[in-house]
Protein backbone atom coordinates (compact mmCIF):
# COMPACT_ATOMS: atom_id res chain seq x y z
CA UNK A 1 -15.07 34.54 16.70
CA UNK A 2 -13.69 30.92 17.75
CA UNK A 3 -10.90 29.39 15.78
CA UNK A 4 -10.95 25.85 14.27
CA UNK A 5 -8.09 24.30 12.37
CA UNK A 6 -9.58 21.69 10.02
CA UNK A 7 -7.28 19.01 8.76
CA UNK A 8 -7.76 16.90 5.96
CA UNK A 9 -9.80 18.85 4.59
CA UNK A 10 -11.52 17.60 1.35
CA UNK A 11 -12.80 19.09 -1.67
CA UNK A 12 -16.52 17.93 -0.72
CA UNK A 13 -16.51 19.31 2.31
CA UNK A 14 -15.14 22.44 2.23
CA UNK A 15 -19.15 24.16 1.05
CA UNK A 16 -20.06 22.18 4.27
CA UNK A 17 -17.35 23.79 6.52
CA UNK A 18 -18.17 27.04 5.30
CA UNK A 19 -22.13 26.52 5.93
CA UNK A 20 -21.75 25.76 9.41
CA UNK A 21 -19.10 28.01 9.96
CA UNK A 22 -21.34 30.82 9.08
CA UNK A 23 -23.92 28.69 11.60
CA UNK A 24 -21.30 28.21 14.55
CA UNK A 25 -19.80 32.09 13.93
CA UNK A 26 -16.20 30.08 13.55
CA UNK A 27 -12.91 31.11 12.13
CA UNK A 28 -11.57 28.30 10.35
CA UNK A 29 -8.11 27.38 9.09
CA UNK A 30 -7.63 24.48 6.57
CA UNK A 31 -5.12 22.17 6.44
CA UNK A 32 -4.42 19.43 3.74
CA UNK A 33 -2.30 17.35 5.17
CA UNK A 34 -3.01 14.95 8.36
CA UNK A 35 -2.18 16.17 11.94
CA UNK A 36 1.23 15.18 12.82
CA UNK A 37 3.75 16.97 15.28
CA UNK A 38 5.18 18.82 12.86
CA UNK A 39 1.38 19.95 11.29
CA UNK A 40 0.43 20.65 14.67
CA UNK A 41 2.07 24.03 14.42
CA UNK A 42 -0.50 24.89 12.10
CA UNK A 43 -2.79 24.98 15.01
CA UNK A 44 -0.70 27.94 17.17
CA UNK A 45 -3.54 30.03 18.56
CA UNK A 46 -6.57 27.80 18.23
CA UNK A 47 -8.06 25.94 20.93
CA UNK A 48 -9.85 23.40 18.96
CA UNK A 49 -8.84 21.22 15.98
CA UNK A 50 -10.97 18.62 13.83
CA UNK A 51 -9.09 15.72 11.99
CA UNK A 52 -10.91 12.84 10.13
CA UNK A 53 -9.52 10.33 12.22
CA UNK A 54 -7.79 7.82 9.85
CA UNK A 55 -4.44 8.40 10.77
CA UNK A 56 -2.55 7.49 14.06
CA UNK A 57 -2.03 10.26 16.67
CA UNK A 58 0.17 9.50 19.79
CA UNK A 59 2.40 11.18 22.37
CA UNK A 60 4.57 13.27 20.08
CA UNK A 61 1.23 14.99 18.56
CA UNK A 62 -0.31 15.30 21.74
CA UNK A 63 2.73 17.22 23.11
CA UNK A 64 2.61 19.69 20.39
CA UNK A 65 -0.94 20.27 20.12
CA UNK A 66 -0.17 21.66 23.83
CA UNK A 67 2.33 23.37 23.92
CA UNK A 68 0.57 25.20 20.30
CA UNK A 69 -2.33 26.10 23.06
CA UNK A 70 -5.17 23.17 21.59
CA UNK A 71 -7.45 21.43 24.05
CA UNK A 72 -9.90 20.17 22.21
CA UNK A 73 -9.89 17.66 19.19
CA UNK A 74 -13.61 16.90 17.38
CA UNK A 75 -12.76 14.27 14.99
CA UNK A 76 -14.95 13.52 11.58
CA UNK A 77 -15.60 9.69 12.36
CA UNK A 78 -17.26 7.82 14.37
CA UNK A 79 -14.21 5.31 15.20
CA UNK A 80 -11.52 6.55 17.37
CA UNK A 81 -8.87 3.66 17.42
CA UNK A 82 -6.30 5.64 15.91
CA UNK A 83 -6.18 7.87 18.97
CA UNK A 84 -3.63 7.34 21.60
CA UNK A 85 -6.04 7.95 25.26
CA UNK A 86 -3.28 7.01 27.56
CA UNK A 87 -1.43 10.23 25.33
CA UNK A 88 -4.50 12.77 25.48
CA UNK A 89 -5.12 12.13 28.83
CA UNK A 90 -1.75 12.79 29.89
CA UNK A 91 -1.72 16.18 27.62
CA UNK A 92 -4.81 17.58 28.96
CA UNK A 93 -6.60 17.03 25.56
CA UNK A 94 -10.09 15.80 25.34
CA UNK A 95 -11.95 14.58 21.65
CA UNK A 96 -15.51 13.34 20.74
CA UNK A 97 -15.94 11.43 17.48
CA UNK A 98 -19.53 11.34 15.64
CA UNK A 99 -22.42 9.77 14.92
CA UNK A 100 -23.97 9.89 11.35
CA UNK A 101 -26.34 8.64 8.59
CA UNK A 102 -26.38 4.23 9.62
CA UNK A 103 -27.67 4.25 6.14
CA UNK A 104 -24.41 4.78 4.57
CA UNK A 105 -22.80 1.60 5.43
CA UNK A 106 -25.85 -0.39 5.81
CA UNK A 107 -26.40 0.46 2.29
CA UNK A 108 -22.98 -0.13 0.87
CA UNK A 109 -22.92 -3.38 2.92
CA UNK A 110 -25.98 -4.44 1.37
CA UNK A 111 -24.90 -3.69 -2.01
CA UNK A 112 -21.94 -6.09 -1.66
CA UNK A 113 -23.79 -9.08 -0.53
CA UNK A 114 -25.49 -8.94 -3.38
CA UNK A 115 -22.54 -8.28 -5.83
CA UNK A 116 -20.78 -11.24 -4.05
CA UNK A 117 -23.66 -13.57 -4.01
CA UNK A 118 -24.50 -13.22 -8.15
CA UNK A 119 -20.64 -12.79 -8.22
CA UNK A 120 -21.21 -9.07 -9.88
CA UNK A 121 -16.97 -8.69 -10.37
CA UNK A 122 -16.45 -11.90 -12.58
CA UNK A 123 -19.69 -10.63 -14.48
CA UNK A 124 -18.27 -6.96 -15.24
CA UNK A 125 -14.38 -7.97 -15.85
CA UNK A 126 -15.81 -10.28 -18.22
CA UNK A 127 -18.01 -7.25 -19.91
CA UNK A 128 -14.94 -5.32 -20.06
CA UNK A 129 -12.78 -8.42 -21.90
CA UNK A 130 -16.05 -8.45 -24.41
CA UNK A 131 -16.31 -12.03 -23.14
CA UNK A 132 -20.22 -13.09 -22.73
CA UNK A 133 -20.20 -16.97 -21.99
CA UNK A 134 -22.11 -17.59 -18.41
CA UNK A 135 -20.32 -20.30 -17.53
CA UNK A 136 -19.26 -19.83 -14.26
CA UNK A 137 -21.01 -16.92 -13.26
CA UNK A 138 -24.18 -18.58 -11.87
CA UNK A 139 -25.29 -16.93 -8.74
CA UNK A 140 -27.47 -17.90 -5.98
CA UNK A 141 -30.58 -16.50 -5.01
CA UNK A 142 -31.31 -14.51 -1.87
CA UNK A 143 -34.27 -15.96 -0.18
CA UNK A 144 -32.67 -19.57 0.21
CA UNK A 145 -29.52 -17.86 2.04
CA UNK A 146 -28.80 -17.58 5.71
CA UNK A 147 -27.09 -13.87 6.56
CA UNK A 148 -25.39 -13.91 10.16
CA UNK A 149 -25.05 -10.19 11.20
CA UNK A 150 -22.12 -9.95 13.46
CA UNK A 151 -22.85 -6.73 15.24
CA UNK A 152 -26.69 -5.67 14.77
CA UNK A 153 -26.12 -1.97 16.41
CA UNK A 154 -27.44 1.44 14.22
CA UNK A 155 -25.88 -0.20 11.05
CA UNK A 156 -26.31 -4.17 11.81
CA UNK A 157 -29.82 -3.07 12.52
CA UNK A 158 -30.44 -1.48 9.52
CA UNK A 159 -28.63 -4.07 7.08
CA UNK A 160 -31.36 -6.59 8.62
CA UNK A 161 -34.11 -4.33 7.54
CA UNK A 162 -32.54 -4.09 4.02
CA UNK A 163 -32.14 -7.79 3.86
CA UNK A 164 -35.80 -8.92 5.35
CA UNK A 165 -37.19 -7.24 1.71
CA UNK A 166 -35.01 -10.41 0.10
CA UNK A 167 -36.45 -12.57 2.28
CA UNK A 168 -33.78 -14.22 3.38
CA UNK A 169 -33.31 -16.14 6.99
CA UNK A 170 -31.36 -13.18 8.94
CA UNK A 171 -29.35 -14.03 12.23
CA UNK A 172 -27.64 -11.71 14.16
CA UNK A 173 -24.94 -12.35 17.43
CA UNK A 174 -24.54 -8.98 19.54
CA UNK A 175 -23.87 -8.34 23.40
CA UNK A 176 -27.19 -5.88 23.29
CA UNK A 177 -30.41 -7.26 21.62
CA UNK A 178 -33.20 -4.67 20.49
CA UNK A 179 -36.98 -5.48 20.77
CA UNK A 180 -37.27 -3.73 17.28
CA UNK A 181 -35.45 -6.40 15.57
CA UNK A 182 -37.34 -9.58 17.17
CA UNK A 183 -39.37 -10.90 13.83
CA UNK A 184 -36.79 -9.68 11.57
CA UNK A 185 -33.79 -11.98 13.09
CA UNK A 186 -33.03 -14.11 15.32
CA UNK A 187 -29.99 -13.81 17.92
CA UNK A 188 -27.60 -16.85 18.09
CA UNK A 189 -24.37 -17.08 19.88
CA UNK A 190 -21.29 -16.34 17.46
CA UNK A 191 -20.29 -20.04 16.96
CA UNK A 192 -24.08 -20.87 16.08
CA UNK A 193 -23.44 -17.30 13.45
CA UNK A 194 -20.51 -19.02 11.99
CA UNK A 195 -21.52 -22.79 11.71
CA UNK A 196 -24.79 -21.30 10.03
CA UNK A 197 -24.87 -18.61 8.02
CA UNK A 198 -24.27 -18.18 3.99
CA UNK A 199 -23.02 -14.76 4.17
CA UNK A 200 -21.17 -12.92 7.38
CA UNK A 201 -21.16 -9.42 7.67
CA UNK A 202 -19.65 -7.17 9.75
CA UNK A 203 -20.66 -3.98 11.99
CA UNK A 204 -18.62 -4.19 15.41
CA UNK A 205 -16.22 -1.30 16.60
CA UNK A 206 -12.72 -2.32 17.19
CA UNK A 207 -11.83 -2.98 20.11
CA UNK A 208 -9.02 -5.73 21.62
CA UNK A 209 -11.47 -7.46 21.94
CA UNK A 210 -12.93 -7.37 18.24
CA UNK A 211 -9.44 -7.18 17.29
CA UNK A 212 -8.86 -10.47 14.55
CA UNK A 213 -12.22 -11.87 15.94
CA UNK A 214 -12.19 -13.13 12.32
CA UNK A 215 -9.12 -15.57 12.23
CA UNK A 216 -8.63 -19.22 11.11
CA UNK A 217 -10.28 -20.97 14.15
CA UNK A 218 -13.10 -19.28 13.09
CA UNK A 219 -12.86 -19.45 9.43
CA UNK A 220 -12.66 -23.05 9.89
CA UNK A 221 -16.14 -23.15 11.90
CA UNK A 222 -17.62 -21.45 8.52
CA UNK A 223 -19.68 -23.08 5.89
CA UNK A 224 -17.55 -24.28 3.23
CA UNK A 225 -18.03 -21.42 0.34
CA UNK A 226 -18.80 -18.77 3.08
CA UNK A 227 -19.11 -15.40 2.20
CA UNK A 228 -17.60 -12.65 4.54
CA UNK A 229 -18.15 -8.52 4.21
CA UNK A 230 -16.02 -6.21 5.84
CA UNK A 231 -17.89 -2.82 5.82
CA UNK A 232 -16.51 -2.51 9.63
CA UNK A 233 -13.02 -2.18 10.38
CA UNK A 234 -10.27 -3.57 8.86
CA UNK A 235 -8.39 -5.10 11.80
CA UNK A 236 -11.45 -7.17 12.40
CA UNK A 237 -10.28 -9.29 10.47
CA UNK A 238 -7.10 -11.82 9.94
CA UNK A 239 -6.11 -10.54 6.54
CA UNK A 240 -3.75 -13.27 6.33
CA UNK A 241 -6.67 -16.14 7.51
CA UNK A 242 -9.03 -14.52 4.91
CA UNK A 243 -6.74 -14.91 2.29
CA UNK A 244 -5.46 -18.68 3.50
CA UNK A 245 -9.53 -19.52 3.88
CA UNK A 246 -9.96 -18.03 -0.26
CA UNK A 247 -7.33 -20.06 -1.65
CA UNK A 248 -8.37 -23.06 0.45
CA UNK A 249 -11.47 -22.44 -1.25
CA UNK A 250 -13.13 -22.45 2.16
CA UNK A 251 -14.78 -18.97 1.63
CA UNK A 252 -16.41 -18.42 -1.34
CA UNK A 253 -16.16 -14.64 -1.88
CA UNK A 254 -15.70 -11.72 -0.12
CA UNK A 255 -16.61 -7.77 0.00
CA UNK A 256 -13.91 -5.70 1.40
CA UNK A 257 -14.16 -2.12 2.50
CA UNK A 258 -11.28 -1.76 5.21
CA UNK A 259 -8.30 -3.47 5.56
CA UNK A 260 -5.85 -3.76 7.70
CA UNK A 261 -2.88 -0.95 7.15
CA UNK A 262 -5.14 0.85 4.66
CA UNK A 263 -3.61 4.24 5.47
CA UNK A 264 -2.03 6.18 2.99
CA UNK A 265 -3.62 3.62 0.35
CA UNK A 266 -7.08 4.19 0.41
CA UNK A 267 -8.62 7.90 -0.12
CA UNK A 268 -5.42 8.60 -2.26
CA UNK A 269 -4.16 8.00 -6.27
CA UNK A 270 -1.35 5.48 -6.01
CA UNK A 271 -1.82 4.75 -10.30
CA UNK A 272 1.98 5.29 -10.45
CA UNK A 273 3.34 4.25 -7.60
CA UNK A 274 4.77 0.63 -6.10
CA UNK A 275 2.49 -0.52 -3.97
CA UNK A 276 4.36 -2.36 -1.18
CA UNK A 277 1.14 -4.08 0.43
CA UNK A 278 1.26 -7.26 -0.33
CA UNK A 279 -2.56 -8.55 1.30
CA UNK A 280 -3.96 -5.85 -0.92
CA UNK A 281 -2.37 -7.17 -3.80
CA UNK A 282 -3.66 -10.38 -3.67
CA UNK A 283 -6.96 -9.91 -2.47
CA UNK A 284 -7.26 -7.45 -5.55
CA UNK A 285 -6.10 -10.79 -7.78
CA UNK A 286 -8.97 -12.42 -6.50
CA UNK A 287 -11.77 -13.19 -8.99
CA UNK A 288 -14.11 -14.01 -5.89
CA UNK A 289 -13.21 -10.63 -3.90
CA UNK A 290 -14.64 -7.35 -3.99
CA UNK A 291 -12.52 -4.28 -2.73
CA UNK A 292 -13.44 -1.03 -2.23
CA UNK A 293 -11.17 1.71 -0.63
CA UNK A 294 -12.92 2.68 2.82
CA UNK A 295 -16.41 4.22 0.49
CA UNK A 296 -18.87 3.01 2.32
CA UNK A 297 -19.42 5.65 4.77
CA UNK A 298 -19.29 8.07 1.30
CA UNK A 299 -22.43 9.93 1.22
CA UNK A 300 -23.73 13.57 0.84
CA UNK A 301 -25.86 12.96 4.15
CA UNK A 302 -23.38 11.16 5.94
CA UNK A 303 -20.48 13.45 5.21
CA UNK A 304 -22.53 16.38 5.84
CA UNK A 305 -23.61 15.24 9.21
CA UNK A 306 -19.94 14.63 10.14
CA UNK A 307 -18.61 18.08 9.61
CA UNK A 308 -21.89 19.58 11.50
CA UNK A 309 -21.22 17.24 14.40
CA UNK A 310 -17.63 17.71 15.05
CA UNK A 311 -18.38 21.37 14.28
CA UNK A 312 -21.12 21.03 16.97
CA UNK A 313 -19.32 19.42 19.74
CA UNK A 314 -15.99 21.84 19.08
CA UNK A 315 -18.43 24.63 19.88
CA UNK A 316 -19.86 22.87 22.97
CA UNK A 317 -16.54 21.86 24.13
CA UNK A 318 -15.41 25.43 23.81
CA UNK A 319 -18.12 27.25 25.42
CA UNK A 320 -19.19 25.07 28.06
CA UNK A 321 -16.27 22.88 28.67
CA UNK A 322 -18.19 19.78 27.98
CA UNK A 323 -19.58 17.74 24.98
CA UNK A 324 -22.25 15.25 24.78
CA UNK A 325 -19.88 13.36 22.11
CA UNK A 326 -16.69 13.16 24.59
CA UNK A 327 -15.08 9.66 24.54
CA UNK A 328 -14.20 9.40 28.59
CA UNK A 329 -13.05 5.82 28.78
């Protein structure tokens, strides 16, 4: 029987876990917290670990993880920019991330542009203060909106499907263009995206190059009363430009799902504590903005296919020496 060490473990996935355990024939050992070089230790006589991903790990876990006798890392997300490569490499460790549901995100991301555009957040905190004027509140109707989909991969692709129903005019900028989308949307470079479109949204990977591709040179190519949704990742955007472009008035609303320094904020109770980021405390002030803490990806599908895949490619990794889901780059 293999050994796993699982960490970050949640409550919803453990039945999962345990399923494909059973599946994979797999001893596995749960962990809580996030892998760090002291949690590493935890992972003494296994040769694979799986980690969600959200949390930085660089030389110092890397060392540990070897000398504790791990080779392999499967982690439970798709996006690996928290991983140090330069570090793995150096330790002899290789790690695959995963693919799952597009529908997840596509659907959350949907779900915002439509809060944002019938401004759904001044609506319910008015509910709430038993205050049922309209004035205000009035929204603006899909099918007279441009979308710009920065990003029309698995999700982007899937967000223009949802929005065609609306019918809405849908533009899309991306370095690959699919044949499947061609009557649905219509590919533009990104300045043509920004001087266009009602609503942005965003589905690209970060990368250095994606890194702040949101910022105020490009704010200030927007529409005035732009909307922008952030279903992506959070470095992606300027935080500071995004909230200099609100109170300029020169975007109109926003729907944030990642941020920029989210960790050990989002996916945890802070009700009692200080919060000491300062970005997340004024977007949060914002009538105009929407922020959820990193949900979109939340599903029963979605989460179920990430355990089975890191699962999966742990397995491959260990009996073959090779995964289909290796990141090599």
């Amino acid at each position: 029987m293999k050994k796993v060490v699982a960490y970050e473990t949640r409550v919803d996935e453990l039945p999962l876990f345990q399923k494909f355990s059973g599946k994979f024939d797999l001893d596995i050992k749960y962990i809580d917290d996030v892998l760090t070089p002291e949690t590493a230790l935890e992972a003494k006589g296994a040769e694979a670990v799986t980690i969600l991903g959200n949390y930085p790990v660089g030389s110092g876990t890397f060392r540990a993880l070897r000398d504790a006798g791990v080779k392999y890392i499967g982690l439970r997300t798709a996006g690996y920019n928290n991983i140090d490569q330069e570090a793995a490499k150096a330790y002899g460790i290789r790690f695959s991330n995963v693919t799952y549901s597009p529908y997840c995100v596509a659907d959350f991301a949907t779900m915002l542009i439509l809060m944002c555009v019938r401004k759904a957040k001044q609506i319910l905190t008015r509910v709430q203060a038993q205050d049922f004027s309209v004035k205000g509140i009035q929204g603006r109707e899909m099918h007279n909106l441009t979308i710009g989909i920065i990003g029309a991969g698995r999700i982007g692709s899937i967000v223009a499907k949802n929005l065609s129903g609306f019918g809405c005019n849908i533009i899309a900028h991306d370095t690959v263009e699919r044949d499947e989308l061609r009557g649905i949307l219509k590919y533009v470079s990104l300045d043509e995206l920004l001087a266009e479109s009602d609503v942005i949204t965003l589905h690209t990977p970060l990368f250095e190059s994606t890194y702040h591709m949101i910022n105020q040179d490009r704010i200030a190519k927007m529409k005035d009363g732009v909307c922008i949704i952030n279903c992506s990742r959070g470095a992606v955007v300027d935080t500071d430009a995004l909230i200099a472009g609100i109170e300029a008035g020169k975007v109109g609303a926003a729907g944030i799902d990642v941020l920029e320094h989210e960790e050990e904020i989002f996916h945890h109770d802070r009700r009692s504590d200080i919060l000491t980021h300062r970005q997340l405390a004024v977007l949060k002030s914002f009538p105009n903005v929407i922020v959820t803490p990193h949900t979109a990806f939340y599903t029963d599908q979605a989460v179920s296919d990430m355990v089975e895949m890191a699962l999966t490619s742990l397995v491959s990794f260990m009996e073959t020496g090779e995964s289909r889901w290796e990141i090599k780059e």
